[in-house]
PDB file of N, CA and C in Angstrom:
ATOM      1  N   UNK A   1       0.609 -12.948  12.804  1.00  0.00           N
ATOM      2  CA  UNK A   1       0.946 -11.537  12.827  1.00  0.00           C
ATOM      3  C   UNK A   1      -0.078 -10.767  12.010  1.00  0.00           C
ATOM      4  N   UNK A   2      -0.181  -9.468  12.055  1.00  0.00           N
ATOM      5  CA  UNK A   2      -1.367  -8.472  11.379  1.00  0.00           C
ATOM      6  C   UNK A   2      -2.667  -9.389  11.454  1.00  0.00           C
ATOM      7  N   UNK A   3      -3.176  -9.784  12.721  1.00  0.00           N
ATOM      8  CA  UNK A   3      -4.412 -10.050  13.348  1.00  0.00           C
ATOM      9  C   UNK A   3      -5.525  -9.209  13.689  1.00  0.00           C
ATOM     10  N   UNK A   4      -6.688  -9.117  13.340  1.00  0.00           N
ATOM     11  CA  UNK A   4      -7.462  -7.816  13.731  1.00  0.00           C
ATOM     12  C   UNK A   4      -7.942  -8.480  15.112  1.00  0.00           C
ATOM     13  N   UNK A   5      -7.865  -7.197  15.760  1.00  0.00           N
ATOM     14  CA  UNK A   5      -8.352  -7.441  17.255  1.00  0.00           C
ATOM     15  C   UNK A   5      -9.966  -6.318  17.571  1.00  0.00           C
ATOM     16  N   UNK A   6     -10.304  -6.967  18.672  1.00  0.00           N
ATOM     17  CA  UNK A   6     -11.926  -6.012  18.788  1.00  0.00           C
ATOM     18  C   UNK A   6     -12.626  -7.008  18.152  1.00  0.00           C
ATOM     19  N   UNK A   7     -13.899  -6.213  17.489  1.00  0.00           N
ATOM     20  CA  UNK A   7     -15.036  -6.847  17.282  1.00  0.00           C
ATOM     21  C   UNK A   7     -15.111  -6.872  15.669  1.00  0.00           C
ATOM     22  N   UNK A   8     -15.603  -7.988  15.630  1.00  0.00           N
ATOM     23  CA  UNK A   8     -15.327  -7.783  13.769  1.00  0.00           C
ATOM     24  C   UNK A   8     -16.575  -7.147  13.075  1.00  0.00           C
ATOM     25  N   UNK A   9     -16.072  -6.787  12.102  1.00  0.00           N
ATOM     26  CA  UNK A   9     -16.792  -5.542  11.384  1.00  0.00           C
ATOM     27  C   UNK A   9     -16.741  -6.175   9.755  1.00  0.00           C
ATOM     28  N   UNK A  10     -17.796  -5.870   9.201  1.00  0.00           N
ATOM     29  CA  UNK A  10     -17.991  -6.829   8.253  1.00  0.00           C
ATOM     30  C   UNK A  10     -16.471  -5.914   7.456  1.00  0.00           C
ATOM     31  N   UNK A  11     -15.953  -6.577   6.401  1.00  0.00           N
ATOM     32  CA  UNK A  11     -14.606  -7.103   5.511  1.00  0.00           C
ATOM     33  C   UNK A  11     -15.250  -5.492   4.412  1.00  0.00           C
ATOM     34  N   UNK A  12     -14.089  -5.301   3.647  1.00  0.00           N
ATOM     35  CA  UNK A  12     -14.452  -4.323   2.706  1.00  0.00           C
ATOM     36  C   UNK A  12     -13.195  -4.966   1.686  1.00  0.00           C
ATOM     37  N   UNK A  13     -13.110  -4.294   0.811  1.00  0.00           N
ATOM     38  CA  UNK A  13     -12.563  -5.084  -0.344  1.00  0.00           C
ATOM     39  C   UNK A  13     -11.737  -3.636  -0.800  1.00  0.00           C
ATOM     40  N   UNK A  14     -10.333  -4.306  -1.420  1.00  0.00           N
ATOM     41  CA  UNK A  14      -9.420  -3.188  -2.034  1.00  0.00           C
ATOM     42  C   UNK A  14      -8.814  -3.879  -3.231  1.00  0.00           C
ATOM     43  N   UNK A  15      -8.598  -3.193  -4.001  1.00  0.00           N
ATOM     44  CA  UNK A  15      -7.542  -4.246  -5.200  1.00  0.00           C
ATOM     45  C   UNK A  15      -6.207  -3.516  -5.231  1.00  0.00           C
ATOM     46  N   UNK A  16      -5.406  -4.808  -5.320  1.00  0.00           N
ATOM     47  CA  UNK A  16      -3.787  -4.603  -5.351  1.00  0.00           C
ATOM     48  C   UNK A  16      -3.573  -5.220  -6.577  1.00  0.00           C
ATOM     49  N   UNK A  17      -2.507  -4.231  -6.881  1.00  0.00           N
ATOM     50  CA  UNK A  17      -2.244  -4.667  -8.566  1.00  0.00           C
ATOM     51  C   UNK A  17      -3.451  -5.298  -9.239  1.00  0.00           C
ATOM     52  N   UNK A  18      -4.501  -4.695  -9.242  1.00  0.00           N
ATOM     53  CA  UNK A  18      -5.584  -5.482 -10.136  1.00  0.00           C
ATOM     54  C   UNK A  18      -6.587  -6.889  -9.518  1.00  0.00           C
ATOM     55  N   UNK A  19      -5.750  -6.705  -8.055  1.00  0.00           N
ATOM     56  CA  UNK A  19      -6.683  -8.413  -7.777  1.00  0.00           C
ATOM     57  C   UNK A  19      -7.055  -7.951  -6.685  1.00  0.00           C
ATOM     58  N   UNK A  20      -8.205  -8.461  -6.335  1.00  0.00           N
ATOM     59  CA  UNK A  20      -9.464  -8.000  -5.183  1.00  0.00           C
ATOM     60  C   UNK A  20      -8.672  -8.595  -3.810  1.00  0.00           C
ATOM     61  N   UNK A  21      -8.524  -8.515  -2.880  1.00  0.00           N
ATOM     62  CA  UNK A  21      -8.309  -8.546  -1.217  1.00  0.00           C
ATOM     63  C   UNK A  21      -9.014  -8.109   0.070  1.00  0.00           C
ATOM     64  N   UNK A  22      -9.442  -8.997   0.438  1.00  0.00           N
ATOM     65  CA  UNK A  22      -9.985  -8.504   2.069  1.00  0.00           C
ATOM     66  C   UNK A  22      -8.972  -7.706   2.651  1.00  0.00           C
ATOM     67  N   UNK A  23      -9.984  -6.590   3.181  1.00  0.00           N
ATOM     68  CA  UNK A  23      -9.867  -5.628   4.214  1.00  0.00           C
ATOM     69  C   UNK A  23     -10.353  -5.071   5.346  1.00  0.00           C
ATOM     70  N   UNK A  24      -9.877  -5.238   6.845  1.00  0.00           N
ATOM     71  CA  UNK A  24     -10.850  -4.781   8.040  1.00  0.00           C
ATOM     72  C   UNK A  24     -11.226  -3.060   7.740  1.00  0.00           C
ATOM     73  N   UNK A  25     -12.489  -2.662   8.383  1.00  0.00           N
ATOM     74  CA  UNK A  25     -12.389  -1.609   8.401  1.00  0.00           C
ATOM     75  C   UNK A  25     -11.851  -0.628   9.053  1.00  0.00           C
ATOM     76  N   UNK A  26     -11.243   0.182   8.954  1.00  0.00           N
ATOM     77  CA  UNK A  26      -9.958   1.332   9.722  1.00  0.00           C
ATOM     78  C   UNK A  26      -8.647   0.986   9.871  1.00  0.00           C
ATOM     79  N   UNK A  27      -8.030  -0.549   9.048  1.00  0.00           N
ATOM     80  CA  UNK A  27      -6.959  -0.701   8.970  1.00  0.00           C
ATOM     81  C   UNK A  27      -6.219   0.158   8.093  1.00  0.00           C
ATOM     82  N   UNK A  28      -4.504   0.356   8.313  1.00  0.00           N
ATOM     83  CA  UNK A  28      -4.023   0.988   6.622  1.00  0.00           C
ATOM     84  C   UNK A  28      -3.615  -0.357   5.762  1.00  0.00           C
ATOM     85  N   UNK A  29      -3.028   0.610   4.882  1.00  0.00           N
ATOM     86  CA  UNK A  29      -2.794  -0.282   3.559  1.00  0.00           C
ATOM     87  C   UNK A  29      -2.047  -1.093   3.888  1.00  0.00           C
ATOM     88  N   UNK A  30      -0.374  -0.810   4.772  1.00  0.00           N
ATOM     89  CA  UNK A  30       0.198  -1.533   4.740  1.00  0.00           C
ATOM     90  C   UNK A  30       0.087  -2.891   5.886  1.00  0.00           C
ATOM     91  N   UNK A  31      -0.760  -2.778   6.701  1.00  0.00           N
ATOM     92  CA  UNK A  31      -0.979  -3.994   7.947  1.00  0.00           C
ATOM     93  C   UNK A  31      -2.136  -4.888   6.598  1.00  0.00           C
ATOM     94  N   UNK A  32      -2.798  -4.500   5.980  1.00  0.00           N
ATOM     95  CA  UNK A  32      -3.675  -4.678   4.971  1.00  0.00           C
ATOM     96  C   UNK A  32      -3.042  -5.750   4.556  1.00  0.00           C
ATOM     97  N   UNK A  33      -1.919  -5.371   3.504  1.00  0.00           N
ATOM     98  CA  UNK A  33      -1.252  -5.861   2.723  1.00  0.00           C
ATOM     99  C   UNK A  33      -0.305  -7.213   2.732  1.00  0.00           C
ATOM    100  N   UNK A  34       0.235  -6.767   4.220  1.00  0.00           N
ATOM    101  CA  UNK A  34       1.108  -8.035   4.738  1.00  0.00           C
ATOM    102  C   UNK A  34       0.555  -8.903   5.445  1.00  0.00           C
ATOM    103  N   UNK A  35      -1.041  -8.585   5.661  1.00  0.00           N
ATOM    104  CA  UNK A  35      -2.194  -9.789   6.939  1.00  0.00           C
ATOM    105  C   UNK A  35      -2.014 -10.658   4.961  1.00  0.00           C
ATOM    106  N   UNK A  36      -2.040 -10.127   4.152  1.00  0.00           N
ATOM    107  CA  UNK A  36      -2.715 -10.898   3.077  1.00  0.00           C
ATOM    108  C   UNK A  36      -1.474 -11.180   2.240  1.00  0.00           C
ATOM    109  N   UNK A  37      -0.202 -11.527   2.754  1.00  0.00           N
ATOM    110  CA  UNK A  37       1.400 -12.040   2.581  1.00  0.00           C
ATOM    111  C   UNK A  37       1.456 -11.332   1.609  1.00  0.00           C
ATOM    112  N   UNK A  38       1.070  -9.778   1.200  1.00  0.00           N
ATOM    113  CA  UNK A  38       1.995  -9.104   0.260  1.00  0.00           C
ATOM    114  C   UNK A  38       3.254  -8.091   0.675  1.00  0.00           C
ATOM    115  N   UNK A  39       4.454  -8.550   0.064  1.00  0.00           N
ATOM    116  CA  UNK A  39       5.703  -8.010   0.801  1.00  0.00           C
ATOM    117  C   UNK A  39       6.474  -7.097  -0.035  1.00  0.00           C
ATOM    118  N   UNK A  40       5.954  -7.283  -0.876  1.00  0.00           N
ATOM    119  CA  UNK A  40       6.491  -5.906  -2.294  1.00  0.00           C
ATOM    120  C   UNK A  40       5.994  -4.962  -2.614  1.00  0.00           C
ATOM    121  N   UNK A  41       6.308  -3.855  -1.962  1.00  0.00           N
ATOM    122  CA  UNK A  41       5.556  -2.515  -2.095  1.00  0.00           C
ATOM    123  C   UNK A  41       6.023  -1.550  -3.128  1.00  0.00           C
ATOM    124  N   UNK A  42       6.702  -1.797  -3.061  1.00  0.00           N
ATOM    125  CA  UNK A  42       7.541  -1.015  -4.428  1.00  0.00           C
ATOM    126  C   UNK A  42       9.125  -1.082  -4.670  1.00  0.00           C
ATOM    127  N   UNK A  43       9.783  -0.861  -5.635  1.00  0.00           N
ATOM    128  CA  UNK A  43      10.981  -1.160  -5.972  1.00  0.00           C
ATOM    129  C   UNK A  43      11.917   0.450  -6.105  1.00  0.00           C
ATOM    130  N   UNK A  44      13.072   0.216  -6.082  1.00  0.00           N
ATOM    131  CA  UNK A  44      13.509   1.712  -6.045  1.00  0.00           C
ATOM    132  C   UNK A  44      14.163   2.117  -7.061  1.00  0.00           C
ATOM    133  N   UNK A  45      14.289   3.321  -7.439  1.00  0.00           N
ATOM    134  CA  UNK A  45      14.832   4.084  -8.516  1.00  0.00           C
ATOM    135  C   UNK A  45      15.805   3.388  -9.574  1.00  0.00           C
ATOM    136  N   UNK A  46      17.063   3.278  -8.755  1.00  0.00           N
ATOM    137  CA  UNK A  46      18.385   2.878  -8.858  1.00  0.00           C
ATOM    138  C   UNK A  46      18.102   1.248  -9.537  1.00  0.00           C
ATOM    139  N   UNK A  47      18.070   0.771  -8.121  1.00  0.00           N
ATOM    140  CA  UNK A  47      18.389  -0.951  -8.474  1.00  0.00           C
ATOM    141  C   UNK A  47      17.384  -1.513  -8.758  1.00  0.00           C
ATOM    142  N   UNK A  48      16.247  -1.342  -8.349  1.00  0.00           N
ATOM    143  CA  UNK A  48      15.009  -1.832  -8.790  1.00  0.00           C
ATOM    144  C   UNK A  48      14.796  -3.100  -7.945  1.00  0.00           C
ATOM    145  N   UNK A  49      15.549  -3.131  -6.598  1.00  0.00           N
ATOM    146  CA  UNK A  49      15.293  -3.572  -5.406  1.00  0.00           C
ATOM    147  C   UNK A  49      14.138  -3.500  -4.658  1.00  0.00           C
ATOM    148  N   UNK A  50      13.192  -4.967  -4.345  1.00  0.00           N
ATOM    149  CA  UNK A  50      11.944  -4.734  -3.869  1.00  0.00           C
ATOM    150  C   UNK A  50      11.846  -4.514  -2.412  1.00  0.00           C
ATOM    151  N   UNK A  51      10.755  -3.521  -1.862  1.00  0.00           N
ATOM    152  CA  UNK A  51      11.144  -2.922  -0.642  1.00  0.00           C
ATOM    153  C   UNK A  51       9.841  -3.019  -0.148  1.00  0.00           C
ATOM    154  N   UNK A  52      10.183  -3.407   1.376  1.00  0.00           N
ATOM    155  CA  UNK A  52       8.408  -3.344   2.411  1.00  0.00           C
ATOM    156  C   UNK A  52       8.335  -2.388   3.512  1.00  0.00           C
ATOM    157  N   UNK A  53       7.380  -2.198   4.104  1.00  0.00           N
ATOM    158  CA  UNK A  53       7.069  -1.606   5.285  1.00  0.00           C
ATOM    159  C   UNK A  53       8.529  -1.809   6.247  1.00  0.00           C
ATOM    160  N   UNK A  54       8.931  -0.727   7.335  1.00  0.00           N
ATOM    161  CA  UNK A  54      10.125  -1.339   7.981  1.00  0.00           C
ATOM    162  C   UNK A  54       9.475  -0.864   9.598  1.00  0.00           C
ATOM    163  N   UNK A  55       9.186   1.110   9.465  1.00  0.00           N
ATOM    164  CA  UNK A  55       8.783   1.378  10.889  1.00  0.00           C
ATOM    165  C   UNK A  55       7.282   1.274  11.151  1.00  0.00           C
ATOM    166  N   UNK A  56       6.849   1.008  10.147  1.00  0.00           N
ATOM    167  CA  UNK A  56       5.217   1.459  10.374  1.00  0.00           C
ATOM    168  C   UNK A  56       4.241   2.311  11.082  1.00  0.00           C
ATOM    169  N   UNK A  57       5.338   3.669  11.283  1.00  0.00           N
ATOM    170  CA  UNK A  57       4.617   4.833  11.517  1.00  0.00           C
ATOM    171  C   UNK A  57       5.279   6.221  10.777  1.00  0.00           C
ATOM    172  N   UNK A  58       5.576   5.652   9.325  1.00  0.00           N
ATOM    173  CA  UNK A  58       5.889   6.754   8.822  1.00  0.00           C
ATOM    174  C   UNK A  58       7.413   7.703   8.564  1.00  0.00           C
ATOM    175  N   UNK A  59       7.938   6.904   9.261  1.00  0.00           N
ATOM    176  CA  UNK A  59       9.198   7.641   9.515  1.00  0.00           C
ATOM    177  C   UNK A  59      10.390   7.512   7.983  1.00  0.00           C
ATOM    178  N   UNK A  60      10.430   6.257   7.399  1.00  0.00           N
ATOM    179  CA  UNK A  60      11.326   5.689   6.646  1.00  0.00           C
ATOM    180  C   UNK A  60      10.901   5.432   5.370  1.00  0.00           C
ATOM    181  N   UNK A  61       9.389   5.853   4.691  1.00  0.00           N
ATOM    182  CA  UNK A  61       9.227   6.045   3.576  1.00  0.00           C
ATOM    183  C   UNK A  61       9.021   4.531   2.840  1.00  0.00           C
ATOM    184  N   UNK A  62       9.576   3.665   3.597  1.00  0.00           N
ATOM    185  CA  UNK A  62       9.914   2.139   2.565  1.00  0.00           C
ATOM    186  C   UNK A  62       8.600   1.780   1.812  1.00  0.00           C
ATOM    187  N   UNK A  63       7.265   2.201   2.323  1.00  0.00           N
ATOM    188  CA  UNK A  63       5.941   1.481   1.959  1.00  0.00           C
ATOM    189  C   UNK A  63       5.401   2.167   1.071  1.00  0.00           C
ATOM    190  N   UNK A  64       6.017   3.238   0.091  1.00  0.00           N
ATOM    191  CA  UNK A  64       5.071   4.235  -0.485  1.00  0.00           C
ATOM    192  C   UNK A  64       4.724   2.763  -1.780  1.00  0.00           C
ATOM    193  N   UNK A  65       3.778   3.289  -2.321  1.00  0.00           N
ATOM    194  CA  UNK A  65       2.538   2.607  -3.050  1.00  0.00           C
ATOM    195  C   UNK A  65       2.083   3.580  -3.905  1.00  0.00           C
ATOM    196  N   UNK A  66       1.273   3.265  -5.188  1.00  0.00           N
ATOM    197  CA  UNK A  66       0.984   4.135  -5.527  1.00  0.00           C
ATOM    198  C   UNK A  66      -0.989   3.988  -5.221  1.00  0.00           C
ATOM    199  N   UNK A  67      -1.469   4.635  -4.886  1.00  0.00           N
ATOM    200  CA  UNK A  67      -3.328   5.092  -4.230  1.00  0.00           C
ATOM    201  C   UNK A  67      -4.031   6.020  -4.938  1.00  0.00           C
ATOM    202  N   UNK A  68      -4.666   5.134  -6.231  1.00  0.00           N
ATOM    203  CA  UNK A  68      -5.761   5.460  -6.941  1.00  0.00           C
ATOM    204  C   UNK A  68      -4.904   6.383  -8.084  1.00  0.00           C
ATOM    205  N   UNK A  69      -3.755   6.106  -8.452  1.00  0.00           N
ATOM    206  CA  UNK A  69      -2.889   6.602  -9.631  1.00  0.00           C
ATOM    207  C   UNK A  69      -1.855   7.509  -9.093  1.00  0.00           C
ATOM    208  N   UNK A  70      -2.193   7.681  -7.719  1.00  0.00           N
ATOM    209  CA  UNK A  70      -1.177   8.810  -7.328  1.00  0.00           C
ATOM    210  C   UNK A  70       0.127   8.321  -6.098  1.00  0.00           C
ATOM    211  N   UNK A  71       1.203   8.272  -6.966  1.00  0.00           N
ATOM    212  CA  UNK A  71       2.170   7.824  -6.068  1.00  0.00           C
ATOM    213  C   UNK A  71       3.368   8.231  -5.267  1.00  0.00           C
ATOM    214  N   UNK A  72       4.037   7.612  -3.996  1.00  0.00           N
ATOM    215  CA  UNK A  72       4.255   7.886  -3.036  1.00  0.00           C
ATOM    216  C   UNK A  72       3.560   7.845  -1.878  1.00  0.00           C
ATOM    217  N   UNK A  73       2.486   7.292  -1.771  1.00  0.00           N
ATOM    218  CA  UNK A  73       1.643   7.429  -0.861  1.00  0.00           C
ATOM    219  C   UNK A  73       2.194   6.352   0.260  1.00  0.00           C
ATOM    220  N   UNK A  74       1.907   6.731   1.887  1.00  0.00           N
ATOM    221  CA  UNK A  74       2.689   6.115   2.695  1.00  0.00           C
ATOM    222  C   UNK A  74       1.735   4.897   2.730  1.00  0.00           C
ATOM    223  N   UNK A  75       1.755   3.479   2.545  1.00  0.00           N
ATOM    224  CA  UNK A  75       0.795   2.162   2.930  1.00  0.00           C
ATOM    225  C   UNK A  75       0.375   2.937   4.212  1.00  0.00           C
ATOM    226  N   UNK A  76       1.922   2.599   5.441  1.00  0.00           N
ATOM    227  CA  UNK A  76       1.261   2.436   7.006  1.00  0.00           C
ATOM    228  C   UNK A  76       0.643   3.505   7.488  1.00  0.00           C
ATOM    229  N   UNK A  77       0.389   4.650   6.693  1.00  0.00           N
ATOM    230  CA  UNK A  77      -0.450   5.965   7.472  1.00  0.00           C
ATOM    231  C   UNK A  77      -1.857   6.508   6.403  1.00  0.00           C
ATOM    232  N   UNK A  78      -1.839   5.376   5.849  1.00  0.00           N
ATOM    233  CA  UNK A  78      -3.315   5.844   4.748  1.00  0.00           C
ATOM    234  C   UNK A  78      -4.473   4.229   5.505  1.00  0.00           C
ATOM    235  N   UNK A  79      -5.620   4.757   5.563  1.00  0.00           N
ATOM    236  CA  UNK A  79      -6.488   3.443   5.668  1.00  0.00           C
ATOM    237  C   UNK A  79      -7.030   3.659   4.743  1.00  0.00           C
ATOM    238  N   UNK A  80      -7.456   1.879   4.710  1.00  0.00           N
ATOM    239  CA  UNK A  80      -8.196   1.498   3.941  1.00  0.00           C
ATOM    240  C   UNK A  80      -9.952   1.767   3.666  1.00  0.00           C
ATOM    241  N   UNK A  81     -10.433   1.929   2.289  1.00  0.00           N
ATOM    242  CA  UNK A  81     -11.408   2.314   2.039  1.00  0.00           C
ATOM    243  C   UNK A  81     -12.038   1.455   1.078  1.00  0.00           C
ATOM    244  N   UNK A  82     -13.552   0.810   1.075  1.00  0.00           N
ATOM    245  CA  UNK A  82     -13.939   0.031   0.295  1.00  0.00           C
ATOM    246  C   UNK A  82     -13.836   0.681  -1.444  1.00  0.00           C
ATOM    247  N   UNK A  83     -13.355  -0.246  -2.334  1.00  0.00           N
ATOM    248  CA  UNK A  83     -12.678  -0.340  -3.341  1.00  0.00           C
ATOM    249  C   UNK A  83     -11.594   0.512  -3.862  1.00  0.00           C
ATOM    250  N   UNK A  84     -10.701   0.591  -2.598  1.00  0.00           N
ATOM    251  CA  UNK A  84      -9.400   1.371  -3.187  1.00  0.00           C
ATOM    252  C   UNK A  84      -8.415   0.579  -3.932  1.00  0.00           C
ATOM    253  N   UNK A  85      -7.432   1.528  -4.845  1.00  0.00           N
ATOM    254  CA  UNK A  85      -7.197   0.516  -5.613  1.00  0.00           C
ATOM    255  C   UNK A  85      -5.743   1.186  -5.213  1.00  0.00           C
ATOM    256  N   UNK A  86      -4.718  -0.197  -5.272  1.00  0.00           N
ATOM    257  CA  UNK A  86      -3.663   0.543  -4.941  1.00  0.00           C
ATOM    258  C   UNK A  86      -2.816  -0.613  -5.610  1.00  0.00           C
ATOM    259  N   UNK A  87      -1.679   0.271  -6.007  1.00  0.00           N
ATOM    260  CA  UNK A  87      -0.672  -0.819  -7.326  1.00  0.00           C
ATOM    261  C   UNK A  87       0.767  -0.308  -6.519  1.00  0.00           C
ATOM    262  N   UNK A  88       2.102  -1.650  -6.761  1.00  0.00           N
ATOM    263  CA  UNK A  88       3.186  -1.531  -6.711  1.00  0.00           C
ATOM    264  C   UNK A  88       3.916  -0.123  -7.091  1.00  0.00           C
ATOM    265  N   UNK A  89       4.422   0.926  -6.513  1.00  0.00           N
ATOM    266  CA  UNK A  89       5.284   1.816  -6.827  1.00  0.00           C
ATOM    267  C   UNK A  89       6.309   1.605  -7.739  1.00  0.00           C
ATOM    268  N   UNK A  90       6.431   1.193  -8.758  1.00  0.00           N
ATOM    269  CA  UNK A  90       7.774   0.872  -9.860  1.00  0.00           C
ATOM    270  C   UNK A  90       8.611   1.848  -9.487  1.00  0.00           C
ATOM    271  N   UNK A  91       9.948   2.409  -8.918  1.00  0.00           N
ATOM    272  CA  UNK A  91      11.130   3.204  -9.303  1.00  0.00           C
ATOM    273  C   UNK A  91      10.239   4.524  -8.463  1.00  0.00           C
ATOM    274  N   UNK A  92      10.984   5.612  -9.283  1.00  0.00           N
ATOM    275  CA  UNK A  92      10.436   7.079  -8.420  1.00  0.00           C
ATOM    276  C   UNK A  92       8.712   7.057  -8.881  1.00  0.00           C
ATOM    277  N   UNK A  93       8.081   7.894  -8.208  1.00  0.00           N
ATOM    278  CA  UNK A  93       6.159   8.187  -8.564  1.00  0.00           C
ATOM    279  C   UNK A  93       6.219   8.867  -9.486  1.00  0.00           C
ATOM    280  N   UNK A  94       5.179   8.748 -10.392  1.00  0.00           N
ATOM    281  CA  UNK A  94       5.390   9.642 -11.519  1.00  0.00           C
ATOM    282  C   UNK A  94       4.600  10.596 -11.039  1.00  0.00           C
ATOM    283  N   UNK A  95       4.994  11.627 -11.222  1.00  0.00           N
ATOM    284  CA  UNK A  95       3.973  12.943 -11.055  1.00  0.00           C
ATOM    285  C   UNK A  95       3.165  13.184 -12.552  1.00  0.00           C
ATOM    286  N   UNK A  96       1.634  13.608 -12.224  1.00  0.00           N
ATOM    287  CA  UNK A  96       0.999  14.249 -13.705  1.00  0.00           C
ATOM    288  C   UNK A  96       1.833  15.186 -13.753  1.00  0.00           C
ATOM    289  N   UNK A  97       2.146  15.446 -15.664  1.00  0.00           N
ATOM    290  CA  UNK A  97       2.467  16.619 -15.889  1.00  0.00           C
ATOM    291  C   UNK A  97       3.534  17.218 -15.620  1.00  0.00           C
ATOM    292  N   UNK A  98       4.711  16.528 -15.518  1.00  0.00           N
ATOM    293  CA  UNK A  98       6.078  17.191 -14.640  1.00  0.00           C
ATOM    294  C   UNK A  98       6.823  16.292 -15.775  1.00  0.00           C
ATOM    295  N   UNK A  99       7.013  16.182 -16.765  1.00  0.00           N
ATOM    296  CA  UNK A  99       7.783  15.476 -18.035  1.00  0.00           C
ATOM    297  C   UNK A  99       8.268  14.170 -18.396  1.00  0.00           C
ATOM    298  N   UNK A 100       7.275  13.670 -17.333  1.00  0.00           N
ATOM    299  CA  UNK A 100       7.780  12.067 -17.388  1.00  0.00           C
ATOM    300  C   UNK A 100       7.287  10.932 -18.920  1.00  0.00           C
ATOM    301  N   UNK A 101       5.843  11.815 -19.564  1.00  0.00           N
ATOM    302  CA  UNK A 101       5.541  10.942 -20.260  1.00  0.00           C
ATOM    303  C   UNK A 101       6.142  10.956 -21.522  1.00  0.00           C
TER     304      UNK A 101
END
Protein backbone atom coordinates (compact mmCIF):
# COMPACT_ATOMS: atom_id res chain seq x y z
CA UNK A 1 0.00 0.00 0.00
CA UNK A 2 1.27 3.87 -0.48
CA UNK A 3 3.34 2.64 -3.62
CA UNK A 4 4.65 5.37 -5.91
CA UNK A 5 3.51 4.82 -9.34
CA UNK A 6 5.00 6.60 -12.78
CA UNK A 7 8.48 7.17 -13.19
CA UNK A 8 10.76 7.52 -10.36
CA UNK A 9 12.14 10.71 -9.51
CA UNK A 10 15.09 10.87 -7.46
CA UNK A 11 13.87 10.58 -3.28
CA UNK A 12 13.97 13.96 -1.24
CA UNK A 13 14.25 13.74 2.41
CA UNK A 14 11.84 15.15 5.33
CA UNK A 15 12.31 14.69 9.11
CA UNK A 16 9.59 13.39 11.38
CA UNK A 17 9.94 13.95 14.89
CA UNK A 18 13.63 14.61 14.40
CA UNK A 19 14.54 11.50 12.20
CA UNK A 20 15.31 11.80 8.47
CA UNK A 21 12.73 9.72 5.93
CA UNK A 22 12.46 9.16 2.30
CA UNK A 23 10.19 11.05 0.26
CA UNK A 24 8.79 10.86 -3.52
CA UNK A 25 8.55 14.05 -5.07
CA UNK A 26 4.83 15.63 -5.14
CA UNK A 27 3.67 13.21 -2.59
CA UNK A 28 1.81 14.70 0.78
CA UNK A 29 2.82 14.20 4.13
CA UNK A 30 0.42 11.87 4.99
CA UNK A 31 0.80 8.93 2.00
CA UNK A 32 4.61 9.99 3.01
CA UNK A 33 4.26 8.98 6.35
CA UNK A 34 2.33 5.72 6.29
CA UNK A 35 4.56 4.32 2.84
CA UNK A 36 7.26 4.69 5.85
CA UNK A 37 4.74 2.70 8.70
CA UNK A 38 4.20 5.95 10.58
CA UNK A 39 0.60 5.76 12.09
CA UNK A 40 0.62 8.45 14.81
CA UNK A 41 -0.11 11.71 13.71
CA UNK A 42 -1.15 13.29 16.56
CA UNK A 43 -3.04 12.71 19.77
CA UNK A 44 -6.14 14.66 20.90
CA UNK A 45 -6.94 17.24 23.38
CA UNK A 46 -9.07 15.30 25.80
CA UNK A 47 -7.72 11.70 25.95
CA UNK A 48 -4.57 11.91 24.42
CA UNK A 49 -5.71 9.17 22.02
CA UNK A 50 -3.36 8.54 19.02
CA UNK A 51 -5.00 9.37 15.71
CA UNK A 52 -4.15 8.75 11.73
CA UNK A 53 -5.18 9.77 8.41
CA UNK A 54 -8.96 8.32 7.89
CA UNK A 55 -10.39 10.22 4.43
CA UNK A 56 -7.39 11.43 2.84
CA UNK A 57 -8.82 14.28 1.16
CA UNK A 58 -9.30 16.55 3.85
CA UNK A 59 -12.57 16.23 5.03
CA UNK A 60 -12.08 14.80 8.81
CA UNK A 61 -9.12 16.68 10.10
CA UNK A 62 -7.61 13.27 11.79
CA UNK A 63 -3.95 13.94 10.13
CA UNK A 64 -3.21 17.46 11.31
CA UNK A 65 0.65 17.49 12.18
CA UNK A 66 2.43 20.09 13.15
CA UNK A 67 4.80 21.71 9.55
CA UNK A 68 7.85 23.57 10.36
CA UNK A 69 6.43 24.69 14.04
CA UNK A 70 3.10 25.50 12.85
CA UNK A 71 0.28 23.29 13.82
CA UNK A 72 -2.82 21.81 12.50
CA UNK A 73 -1.63 21.41 9.31
CA UNK A 74 -3.62 18.79 7.14
CA UNK A 75 -0.66 15.64 6.36
CA UNK A 76 -3.08 14.46 3.25
CA UNK A 77 -3.38 17.98 1.49
CA UNK A 78 0.20 19.52 2.12
CA UNK A 79 3.21 17.91 -0.12
CA UNK A 80 6.15 17.16 0.56
CA UNK A 81 9.24 19.38 0.22
CA UNK A 82 12.97 18.55 0.50
CA UNK A 83 13.87 19.03 4.23
CA UNK A 84 10.54 19.65 5.74
CA UNK A 85 10.32 19.05 9.06
CA UNK A 86 7.23 17.90 10.50
CA UNK A 87 6.58 16.62 14.29
CA UNK A 88 3.55 14.73 16.04
CA UNK A 89 0.62 17.23 16.91
CA UNK A 90 0.50 16.67 20.91
CA UNK A 91 -3.32 17.70 22.05
CA UNK A 92 -4.76 21.12 20.47
CA UNK A 93 -1.79 23.34 18.06
CA UNK A 94 -0.36 25.81 19.87
CA UNK A 95 -0.80 29.04 18.29
CA UNK A 96 2.26 31.88 18.63
CA UNK A 97 1.20 34.34 20.96
CA UNK A 98 -2.44 33.48 21.90
CA UNK A 99 -1.47 32.54 25.84
CA UNK A 100 -0.40 29.24 25.72
CA UNK A 101 3.17 29.75 26.95
Amino acid sequence: MFQPIGSPKAPVTVHFDGVPITACPGETVASCLLRNGITRFRTTPVSGAARMPFCMIGHCFECLVEIKGLGSQQACLTVVVEGMNIATQAGAARVAGVGHD
